[in-house]
C-alpha atoms as a PDB file:
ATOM      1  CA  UNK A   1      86.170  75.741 110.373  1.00  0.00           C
ATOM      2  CA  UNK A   2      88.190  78.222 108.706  1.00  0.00           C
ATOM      3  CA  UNK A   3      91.920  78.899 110.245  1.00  0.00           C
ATOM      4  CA  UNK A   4      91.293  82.962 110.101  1.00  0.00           C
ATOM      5  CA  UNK A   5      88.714  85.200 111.042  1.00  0.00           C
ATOM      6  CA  UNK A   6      87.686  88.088 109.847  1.00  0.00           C
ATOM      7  CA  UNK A   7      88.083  91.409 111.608  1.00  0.00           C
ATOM      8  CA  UNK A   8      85.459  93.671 109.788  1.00  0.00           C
ATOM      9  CA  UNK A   9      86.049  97.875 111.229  1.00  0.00           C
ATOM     10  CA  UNK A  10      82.565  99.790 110.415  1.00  0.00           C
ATOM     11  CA  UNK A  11      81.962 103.879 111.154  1.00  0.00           C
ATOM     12  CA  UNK A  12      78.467 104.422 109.491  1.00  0.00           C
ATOM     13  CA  UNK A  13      78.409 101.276 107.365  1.00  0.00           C
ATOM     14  CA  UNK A  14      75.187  99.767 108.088  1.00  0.00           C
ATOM     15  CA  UNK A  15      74.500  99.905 104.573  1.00  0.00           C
ATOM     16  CA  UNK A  16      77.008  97.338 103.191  1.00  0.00           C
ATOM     17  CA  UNK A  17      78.044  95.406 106.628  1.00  0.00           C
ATOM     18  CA  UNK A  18      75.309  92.957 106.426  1.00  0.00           C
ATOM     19  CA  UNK A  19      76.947  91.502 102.611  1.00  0.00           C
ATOM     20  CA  UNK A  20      80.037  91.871 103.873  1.00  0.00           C
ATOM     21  CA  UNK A  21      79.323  89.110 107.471  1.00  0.00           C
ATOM     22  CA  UNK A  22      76.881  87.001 104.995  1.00  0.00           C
ATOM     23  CA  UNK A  23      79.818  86.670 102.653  1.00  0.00           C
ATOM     24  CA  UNK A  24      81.770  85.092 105.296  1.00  0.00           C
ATOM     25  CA  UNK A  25      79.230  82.971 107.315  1.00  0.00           C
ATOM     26  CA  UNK A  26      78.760  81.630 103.293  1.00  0.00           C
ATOM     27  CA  UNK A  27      82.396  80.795 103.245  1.00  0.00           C
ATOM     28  CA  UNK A  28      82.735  79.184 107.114  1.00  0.00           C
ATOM     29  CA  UNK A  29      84.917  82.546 108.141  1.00  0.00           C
ATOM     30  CA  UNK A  30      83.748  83.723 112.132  1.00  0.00           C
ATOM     31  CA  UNK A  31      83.788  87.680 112.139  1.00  0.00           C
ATOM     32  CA  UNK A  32      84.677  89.802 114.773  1.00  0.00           C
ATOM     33  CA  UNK A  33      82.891  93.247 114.145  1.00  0.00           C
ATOM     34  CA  UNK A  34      84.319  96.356 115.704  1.00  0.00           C
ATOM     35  CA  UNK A  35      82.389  99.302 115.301  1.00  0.00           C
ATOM     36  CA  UNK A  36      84.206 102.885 116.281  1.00  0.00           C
ATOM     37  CA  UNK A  37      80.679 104.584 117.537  1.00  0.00           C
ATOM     38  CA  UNK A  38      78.331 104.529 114.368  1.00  0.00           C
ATOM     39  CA  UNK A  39      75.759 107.082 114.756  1.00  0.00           C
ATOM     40  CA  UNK A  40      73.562 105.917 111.120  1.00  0.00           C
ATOM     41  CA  UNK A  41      71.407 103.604 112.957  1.00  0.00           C
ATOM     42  CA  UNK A  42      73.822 100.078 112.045  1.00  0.00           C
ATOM     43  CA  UNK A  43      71.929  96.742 112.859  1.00  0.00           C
ATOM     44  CA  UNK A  44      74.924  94.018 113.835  1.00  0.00           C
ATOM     45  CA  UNK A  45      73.783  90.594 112.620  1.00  0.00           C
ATOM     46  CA  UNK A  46      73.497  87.697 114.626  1.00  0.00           C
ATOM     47  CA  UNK A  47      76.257  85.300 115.439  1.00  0.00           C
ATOM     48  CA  UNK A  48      79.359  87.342 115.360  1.00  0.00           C
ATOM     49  CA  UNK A  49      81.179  88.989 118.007  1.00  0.00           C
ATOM     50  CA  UNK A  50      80.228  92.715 118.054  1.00  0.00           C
ATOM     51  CA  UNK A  51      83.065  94.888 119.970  1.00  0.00           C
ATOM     52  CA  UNK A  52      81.565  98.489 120.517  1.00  0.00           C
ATOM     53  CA  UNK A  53      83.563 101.879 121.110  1.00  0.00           C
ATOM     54  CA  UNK A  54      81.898 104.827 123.082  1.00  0.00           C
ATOM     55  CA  UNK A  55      84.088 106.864 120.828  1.00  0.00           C
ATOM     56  CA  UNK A  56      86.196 106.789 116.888  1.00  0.00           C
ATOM     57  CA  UNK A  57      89.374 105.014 118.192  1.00  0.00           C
ATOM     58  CA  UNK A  58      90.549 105.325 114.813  1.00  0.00           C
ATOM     59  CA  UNK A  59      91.085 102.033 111.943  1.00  0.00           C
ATOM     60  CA  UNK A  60      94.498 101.152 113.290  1.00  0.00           C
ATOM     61  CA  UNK A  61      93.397 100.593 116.766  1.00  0.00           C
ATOM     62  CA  UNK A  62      90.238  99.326 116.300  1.00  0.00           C
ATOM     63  CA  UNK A  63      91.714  96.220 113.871  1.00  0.00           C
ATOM     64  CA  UNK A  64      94.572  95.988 116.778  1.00  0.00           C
ATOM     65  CA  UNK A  65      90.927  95.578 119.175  1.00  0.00           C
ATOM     66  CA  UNK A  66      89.318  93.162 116.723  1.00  0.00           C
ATOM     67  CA  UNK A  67      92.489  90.998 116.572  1.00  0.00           C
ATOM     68  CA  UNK A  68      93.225  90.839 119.826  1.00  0.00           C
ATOM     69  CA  UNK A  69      89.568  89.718 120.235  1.00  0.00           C
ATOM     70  CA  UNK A  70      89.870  86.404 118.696  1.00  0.00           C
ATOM     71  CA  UNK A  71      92.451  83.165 119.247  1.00  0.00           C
ATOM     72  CA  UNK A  72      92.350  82.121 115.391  1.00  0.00           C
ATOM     73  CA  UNK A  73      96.304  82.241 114.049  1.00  0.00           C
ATOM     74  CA  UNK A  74      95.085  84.118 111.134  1.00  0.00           C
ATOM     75  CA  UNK A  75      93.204  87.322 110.552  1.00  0.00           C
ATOM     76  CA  UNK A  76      91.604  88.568 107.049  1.00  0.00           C
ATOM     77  CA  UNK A  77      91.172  92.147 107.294  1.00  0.00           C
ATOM     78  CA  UNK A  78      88.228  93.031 105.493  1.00  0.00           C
ATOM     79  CA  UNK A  79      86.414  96.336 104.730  1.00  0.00           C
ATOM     80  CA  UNK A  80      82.578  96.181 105.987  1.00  0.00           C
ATOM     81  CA  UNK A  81      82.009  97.575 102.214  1.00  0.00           C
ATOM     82  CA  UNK A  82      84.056  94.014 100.786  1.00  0.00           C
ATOM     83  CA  UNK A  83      82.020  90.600  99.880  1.00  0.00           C
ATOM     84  CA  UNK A  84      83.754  88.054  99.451  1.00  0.00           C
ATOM     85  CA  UNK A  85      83.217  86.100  95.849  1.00  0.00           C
ATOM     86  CA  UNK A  86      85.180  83.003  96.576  1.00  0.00           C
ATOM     87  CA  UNK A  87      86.235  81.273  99.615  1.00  0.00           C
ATOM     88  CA  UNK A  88      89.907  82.681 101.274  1.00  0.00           C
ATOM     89  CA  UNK A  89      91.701  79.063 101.168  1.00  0.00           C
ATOM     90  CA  UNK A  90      94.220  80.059  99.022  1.00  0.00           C
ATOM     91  CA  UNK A  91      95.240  82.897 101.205  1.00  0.00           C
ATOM     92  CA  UNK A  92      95.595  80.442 103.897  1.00  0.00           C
ATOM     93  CA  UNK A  93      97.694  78.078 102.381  1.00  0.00           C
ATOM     94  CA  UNK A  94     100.287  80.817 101.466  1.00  0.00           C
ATOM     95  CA  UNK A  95     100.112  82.402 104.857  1.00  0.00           C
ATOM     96  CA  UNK A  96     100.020  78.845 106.637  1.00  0.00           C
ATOM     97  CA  UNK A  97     103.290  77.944 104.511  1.00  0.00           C
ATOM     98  CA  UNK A  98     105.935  80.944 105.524  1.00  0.00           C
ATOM     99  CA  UNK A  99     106.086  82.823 108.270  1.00  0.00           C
ATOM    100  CA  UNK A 100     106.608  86.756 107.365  1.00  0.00           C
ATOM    101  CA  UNK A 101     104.078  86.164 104.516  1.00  0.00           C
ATOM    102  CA  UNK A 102     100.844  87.638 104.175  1.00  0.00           C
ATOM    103  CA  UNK A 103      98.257  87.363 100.898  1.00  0.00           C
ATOM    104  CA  UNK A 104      95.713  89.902  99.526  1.00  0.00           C
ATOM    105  CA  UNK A 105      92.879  88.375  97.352  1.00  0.00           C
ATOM    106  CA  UNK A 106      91.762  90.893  94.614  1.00  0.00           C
ATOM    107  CA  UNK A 107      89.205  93.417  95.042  1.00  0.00           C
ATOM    108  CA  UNK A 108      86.630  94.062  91.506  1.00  0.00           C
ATOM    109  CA  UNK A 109      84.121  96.177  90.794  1.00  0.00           C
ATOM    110  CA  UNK A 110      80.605  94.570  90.091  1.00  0.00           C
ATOM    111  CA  UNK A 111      81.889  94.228  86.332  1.00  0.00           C
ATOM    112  CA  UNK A 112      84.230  91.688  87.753  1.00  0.00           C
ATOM    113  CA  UNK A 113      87.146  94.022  86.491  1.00  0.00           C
ATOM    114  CA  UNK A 114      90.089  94.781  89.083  1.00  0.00           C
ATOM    115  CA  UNK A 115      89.903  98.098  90.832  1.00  0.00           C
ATOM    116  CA  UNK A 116      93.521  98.896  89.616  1.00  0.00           C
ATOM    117  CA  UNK A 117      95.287 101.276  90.580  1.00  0.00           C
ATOM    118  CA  UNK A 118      93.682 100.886  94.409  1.00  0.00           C
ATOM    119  CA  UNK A 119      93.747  97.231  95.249  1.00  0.00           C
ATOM    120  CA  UNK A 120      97.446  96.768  94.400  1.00  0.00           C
ATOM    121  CA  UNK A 121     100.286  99.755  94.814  1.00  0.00           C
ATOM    122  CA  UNK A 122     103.938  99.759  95.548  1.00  0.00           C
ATOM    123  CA  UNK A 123     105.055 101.453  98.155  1.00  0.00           C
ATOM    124  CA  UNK A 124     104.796 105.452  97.863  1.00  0.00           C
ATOM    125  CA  UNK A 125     108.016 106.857  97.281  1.00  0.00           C
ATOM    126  CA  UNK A 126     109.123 110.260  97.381  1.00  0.00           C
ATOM    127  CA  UNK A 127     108.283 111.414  93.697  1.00  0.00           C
ATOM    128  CA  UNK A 128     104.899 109.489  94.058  1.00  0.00           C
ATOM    129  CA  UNK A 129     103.564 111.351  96.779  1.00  0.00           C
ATOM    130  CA  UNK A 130     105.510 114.624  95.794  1.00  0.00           C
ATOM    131  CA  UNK A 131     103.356 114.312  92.296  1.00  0.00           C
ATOM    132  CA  UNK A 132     100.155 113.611  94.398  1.00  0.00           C
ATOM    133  CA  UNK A 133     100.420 116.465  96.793  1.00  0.00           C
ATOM    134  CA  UNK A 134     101.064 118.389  94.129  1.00  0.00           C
ATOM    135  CA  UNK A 135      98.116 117.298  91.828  1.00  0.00           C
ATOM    136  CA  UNK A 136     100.087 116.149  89.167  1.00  0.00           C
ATOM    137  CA  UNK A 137      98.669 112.589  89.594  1.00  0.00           C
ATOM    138  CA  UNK A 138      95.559 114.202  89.358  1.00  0.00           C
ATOM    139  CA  UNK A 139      96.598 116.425  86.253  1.00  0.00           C
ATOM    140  CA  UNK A 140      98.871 114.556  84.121  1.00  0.00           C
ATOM    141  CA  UNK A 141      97.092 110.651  85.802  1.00  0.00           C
ATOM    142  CA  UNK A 142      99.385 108.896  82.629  1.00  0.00           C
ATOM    143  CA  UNK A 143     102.985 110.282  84.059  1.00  0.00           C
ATOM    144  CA  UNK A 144     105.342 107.527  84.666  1.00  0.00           C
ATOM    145  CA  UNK A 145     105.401 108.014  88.334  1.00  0.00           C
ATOM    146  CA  UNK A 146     101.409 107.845  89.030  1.00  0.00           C
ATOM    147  CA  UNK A 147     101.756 104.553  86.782  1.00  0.00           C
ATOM    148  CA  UNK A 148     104.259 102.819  88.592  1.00  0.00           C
ATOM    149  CA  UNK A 149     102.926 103.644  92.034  1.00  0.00           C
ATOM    150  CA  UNK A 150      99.179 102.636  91.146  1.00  0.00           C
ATOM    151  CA  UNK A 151     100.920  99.566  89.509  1.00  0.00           C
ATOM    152  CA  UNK A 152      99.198  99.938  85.457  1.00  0.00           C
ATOM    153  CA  UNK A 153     101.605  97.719  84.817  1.00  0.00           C
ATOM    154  CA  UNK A 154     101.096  94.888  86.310  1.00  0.00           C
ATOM    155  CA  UNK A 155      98.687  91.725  85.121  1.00  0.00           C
ATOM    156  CA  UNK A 156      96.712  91.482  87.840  1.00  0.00           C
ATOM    157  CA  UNK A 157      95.248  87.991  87.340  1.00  0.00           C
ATOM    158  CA  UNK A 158      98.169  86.525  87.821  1.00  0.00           C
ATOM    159  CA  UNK A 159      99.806  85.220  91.238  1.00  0.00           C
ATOM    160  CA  UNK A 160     102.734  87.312  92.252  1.00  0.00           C
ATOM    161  CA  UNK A 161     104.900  89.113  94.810  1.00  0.00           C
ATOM    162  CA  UNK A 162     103.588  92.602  95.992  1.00  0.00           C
ATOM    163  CA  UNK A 163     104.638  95.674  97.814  1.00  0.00           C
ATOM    164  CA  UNK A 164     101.372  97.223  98.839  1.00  0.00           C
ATOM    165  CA  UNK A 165      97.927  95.574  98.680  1.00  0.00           C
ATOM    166  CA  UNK A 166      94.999  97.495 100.035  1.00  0.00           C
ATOM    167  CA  UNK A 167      94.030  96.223 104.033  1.00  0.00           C
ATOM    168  CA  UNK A 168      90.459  96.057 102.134  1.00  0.00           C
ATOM    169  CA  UNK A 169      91.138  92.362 101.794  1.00  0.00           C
ATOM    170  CA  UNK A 170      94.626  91.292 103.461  1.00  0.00           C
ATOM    171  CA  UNK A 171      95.412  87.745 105.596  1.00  0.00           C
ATOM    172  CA  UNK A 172      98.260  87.661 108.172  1.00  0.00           C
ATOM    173  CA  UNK A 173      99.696  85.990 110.603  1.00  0.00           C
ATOM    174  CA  UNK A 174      98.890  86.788 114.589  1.00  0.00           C
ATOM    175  CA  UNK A 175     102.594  86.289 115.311  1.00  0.00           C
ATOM    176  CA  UNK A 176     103.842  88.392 112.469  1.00  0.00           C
ATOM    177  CA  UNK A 177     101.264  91.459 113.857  1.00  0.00           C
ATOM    178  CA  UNK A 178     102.778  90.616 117.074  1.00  0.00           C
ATOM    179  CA  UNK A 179     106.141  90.745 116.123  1.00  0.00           C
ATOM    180  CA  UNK A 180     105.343  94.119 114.500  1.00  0.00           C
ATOM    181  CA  UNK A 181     103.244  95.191 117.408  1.00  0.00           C
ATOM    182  CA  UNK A 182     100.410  95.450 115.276  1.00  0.00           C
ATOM    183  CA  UNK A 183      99.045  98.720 113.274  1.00  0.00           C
ATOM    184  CA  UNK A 184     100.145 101.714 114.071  1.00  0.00           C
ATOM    185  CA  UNK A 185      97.937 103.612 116.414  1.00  0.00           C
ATOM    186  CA  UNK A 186      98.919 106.896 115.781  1.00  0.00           C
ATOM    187  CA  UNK A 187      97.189 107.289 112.582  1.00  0.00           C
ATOM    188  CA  UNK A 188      94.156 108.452 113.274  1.00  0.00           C
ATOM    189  CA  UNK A 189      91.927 107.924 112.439  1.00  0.00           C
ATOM    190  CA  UNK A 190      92.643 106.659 109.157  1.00  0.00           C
ATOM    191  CA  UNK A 191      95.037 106.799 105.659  1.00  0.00           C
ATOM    192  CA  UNK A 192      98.291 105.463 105.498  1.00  0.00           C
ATOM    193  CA  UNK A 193      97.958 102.728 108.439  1.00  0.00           C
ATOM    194  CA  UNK A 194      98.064  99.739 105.623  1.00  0.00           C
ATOM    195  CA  UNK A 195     101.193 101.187 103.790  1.00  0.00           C
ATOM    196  CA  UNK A 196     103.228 101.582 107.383  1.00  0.00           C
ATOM    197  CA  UNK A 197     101.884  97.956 108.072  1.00  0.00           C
ATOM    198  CA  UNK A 198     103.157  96.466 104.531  1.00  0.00           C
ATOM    199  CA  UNK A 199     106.093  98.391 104.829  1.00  0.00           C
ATOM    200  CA  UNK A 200     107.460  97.378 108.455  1.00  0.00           C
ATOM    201  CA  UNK A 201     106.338  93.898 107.453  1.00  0.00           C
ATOM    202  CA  UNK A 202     108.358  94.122 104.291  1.00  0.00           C
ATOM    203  CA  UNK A 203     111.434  95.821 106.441  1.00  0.00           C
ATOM    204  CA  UNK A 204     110.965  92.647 108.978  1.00  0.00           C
ATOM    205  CA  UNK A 205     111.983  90.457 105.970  1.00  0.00           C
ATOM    206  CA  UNK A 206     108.114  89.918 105.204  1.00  0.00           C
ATOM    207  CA  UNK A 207     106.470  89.081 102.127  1.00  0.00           C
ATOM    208  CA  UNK A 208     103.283  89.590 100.828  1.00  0.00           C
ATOM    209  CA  UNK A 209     101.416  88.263  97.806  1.00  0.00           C
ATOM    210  CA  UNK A 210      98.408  88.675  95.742  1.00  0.00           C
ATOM    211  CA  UNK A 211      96.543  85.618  94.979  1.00  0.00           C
ATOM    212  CA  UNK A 212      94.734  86.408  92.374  1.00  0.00           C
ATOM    213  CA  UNK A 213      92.133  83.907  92.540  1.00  0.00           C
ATOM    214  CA  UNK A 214      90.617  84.748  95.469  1.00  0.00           C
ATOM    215  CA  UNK A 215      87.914  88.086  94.841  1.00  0.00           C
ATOM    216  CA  UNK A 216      85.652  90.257  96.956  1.00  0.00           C
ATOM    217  CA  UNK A 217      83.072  92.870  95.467  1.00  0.00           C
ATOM    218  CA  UNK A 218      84.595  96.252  96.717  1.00  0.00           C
ATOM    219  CA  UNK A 219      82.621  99.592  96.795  1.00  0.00           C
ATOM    220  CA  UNK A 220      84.720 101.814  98.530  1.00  0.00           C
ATOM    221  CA  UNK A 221      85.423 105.361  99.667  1.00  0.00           C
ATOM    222  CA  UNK A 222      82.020 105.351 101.570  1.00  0.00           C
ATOM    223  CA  UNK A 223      83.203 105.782 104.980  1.00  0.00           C
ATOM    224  CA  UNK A 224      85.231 108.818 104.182  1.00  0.00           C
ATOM    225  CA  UNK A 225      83.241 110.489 101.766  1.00  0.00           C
ATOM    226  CA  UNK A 226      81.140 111.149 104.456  1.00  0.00           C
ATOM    227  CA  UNK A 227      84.037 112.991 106.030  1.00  0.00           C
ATOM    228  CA  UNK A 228      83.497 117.247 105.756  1.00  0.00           C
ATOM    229  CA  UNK A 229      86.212 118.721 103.594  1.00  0.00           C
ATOM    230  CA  UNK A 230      88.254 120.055 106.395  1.00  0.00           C
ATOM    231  CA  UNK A 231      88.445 116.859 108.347  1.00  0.00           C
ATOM    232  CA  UNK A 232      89.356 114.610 104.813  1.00  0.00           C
ATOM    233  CA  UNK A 233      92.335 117.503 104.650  1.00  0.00           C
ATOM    234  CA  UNK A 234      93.445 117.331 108.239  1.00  0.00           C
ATOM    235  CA  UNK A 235      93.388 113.804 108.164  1.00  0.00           C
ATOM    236  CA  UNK A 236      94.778 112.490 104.882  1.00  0.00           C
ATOM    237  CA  UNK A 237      97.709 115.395 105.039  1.00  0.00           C
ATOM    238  CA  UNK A 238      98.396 114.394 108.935  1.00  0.00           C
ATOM    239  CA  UNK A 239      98.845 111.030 108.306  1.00  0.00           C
ATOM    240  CA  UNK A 240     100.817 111.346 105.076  1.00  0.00           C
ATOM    241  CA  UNK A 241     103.643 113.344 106.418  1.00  0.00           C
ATOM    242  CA  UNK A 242     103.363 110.893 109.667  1.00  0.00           C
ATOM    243  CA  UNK A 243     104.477 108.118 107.360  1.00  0.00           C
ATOM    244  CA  UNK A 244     106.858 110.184 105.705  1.00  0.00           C
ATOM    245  CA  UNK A 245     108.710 111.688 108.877  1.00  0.00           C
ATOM    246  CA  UNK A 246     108.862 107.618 110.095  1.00  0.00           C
ATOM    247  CA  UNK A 247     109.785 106.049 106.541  1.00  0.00           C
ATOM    248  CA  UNK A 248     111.984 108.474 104.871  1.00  0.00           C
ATOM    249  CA  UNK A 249     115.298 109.962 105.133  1.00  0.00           C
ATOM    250  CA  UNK A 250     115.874 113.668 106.084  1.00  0.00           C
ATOM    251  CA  UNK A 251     116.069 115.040 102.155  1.00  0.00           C
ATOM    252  CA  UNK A 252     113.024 113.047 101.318  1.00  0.00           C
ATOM    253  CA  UNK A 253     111.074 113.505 104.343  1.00  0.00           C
ATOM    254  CA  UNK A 254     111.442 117.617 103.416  1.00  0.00           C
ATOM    255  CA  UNK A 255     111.388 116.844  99.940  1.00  0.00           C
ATOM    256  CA  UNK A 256     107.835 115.811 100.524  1.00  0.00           C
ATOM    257  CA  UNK A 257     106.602 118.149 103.309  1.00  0.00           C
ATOM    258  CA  UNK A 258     107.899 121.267 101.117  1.00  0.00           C
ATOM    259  CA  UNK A 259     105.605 119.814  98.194  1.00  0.00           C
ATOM    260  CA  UNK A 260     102.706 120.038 100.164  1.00  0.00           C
ATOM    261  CA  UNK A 261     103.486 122.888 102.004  1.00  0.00           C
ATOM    262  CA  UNK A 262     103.465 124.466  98.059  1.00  0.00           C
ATOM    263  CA  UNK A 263     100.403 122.403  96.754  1.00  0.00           C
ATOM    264  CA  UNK A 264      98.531 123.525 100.162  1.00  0.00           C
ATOM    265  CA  UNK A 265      99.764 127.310  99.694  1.00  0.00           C
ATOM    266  CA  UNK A 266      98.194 127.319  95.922  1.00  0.00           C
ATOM    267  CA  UNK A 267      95.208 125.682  96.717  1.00  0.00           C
ATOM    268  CA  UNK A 268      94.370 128.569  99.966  1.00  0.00           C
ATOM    269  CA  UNK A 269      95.486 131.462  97.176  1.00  0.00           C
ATOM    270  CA  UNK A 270      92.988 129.435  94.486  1.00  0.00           C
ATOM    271  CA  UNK A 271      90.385 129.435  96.896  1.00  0.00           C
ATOM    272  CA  UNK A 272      90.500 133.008  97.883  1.00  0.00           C
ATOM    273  CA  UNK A 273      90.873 133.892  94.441  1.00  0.00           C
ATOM    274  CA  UNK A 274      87.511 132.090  93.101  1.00  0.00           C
ATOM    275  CA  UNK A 275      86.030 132.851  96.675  1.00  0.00           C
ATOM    276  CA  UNK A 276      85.265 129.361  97.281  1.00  0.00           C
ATOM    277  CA  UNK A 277      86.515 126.686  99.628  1.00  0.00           C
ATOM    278  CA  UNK A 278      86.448 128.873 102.821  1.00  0.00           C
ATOM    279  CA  UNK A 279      84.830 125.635 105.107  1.00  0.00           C
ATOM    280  CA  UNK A 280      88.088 124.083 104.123  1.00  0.00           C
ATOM    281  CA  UNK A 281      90.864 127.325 105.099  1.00  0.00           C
ATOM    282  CA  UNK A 282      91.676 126.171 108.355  1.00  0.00           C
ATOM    283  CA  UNK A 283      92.175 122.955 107.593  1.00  0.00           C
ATOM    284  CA  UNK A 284      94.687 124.182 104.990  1.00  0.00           C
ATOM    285  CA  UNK A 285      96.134 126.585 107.679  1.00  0.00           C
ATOM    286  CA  UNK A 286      96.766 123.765 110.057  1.00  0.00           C
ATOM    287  CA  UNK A 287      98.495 120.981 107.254  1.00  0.00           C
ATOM    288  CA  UNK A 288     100.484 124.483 106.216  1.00  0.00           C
ATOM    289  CA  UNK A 289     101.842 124.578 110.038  1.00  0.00           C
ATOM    290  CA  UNK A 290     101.987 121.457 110.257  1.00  0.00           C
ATOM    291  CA  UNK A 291     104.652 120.356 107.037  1.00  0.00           C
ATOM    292  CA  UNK A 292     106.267 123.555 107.835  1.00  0.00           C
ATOM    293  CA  UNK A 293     107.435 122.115 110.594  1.00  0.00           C
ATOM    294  CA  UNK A 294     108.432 119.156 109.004  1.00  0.00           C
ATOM    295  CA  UNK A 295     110.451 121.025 106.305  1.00  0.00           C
ATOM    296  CA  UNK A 296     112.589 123.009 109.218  1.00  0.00           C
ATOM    297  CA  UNK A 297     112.686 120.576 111.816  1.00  0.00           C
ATOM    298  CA  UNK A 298     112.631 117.032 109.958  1.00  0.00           C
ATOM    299  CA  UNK A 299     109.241 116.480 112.708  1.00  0.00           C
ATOM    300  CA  UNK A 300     105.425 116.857 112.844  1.00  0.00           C
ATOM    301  CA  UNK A 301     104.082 117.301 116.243  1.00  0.00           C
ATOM    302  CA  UNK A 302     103.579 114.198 118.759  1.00  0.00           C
ATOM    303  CA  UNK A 303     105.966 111.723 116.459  1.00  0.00           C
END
């Protein structure tokens, strides 16, 4: 029997879930499923432990649910849109070794290339997310900045230290989420909860590495592309100046917030201009307000 389980989080992903438990059963791994009120009709196979919410608690909490639900000493995060292409030893013998280490196996498209750019970044910094806010990643995706973030760089089929790998496919400790008192809740419901995990873990002295021998098939993005525009903008921008206002320092932290309060302002005035995008306005009101506030007082609301 395998040391870890898996904690699998599904909103509305009936479609892939079923790969995603058959890849572990096929690899000894027990799965704890916690689903955050699916409304598309999601069968739950047999033989796992099925935890059900009445309502969205949100990623962060429901993986803090799904851990909590089990006893093993390790926990592979995986995304119910992940299958797992080899078996997850090798991610327990690293974690098993150290404590304050956690491993990431690499995530591929069904080419068998790596997804780079997604399943391995470092740690945003200012200038990163400045440039993204400010659709210069999007733009200009070659600039020095966007390449070190998304890690071009880096030879991905190798074994090596990392800053950020994607909670698509991450192992770790129970006494190391413990001792960080697991993921943050207040991201809700989702974004940016895996890079304030890596990043308290690396701040506790932690270390986390890819192992690049261990793969899992990875779709992605179908959860939130089924997101309307307006809640994808409320969402991604409120949880993005969340993890600035807790990770940066005061210039950065309004370094930041001003850059989107600029990007958002240009996109409203683009929209009106082309008369398009109205769904979206309000949403792009409230992030407005909301890194406003961040600029003058160094805050976002409930932080």
């Amino acid at each position: 029997m395998s040391p870890a389980t898996a904690v699998i989080v599904t909103y509305n992903s009936g479609a892939h879930l079923g790969a995603a438990v058959a890849s572990c059963r096929q690899f000894g791994i027990p799965v704890v499923i916690v689903d955050n009120a699916s409304t598309d009709g999601t069968v739950f196979p047999g033989d796992v432990t099925v935890l059900r919410n009445e309502a969205n608690r949100g990623f962060a909490a429901a993986v803090n649910q799904g851990v909590r639900a089990h006893s093993s000493p390790l926990t592979l995060l995986l995304n119910p849109d992940a299958r797992l292409l080899t078996g997850i030893a090798p991610l327990c013998d690293i974690c098993v070794a150290n404590r304050h280490t956690a491993a990431a196996g690499l995530l591929v498209e069904a080419n068998g290339k790596p997804q780079k750019g997604f399943s391995i970044r470092r740690l945003p910094t200012a200038a990163a997310l400045a440039c993204e806010v400010l659709g210069i990643n999007r733009i200009l995706p070659g600039n020095p900045v966007n390449q070190a973030y998304r890690c071009m760089d880096l030879d991905l089929t190798k074994t090596q230290t990392v800053e950020q790998p994607a909670g698509a496919l991450l192992l770790f400790r129970r006494d190391d989420w413990e001792e960080l008192g697991g993921f943050d809740e207040r991201y809700f419901p989702v974004w940016f909860e895996d890079v304030d995990f890596a990043r308290r873990f690396r701040d506790l002295g932690g270390t986390m590495v890819l192992e690049s021998s261990v793969l899992a098939l990875h779709v992605g993005g179908h959860s939130v592309q089924k997101l309307t525009d307006a809640s994808r903008i409320r969402f991604w921008y409120g949880s993005l100046l969340r993890y600035v206002v807790r990770h940066f320092g005061a210039v950065s932290r309004r370094l930041v917030a001003g850059c989107v309060l600029f990007g958002l302002a240009a996109r409203c005035v683009l929209g009106i201009f082309l008369l398009r995008g109205w769904a979206a306005f309000g949403a792009h009101l409230d992030c407005i307000r909301l890194s406003a506030r961040c600029v003058v007082l160094g805050k976002i609301r409930n932080h």
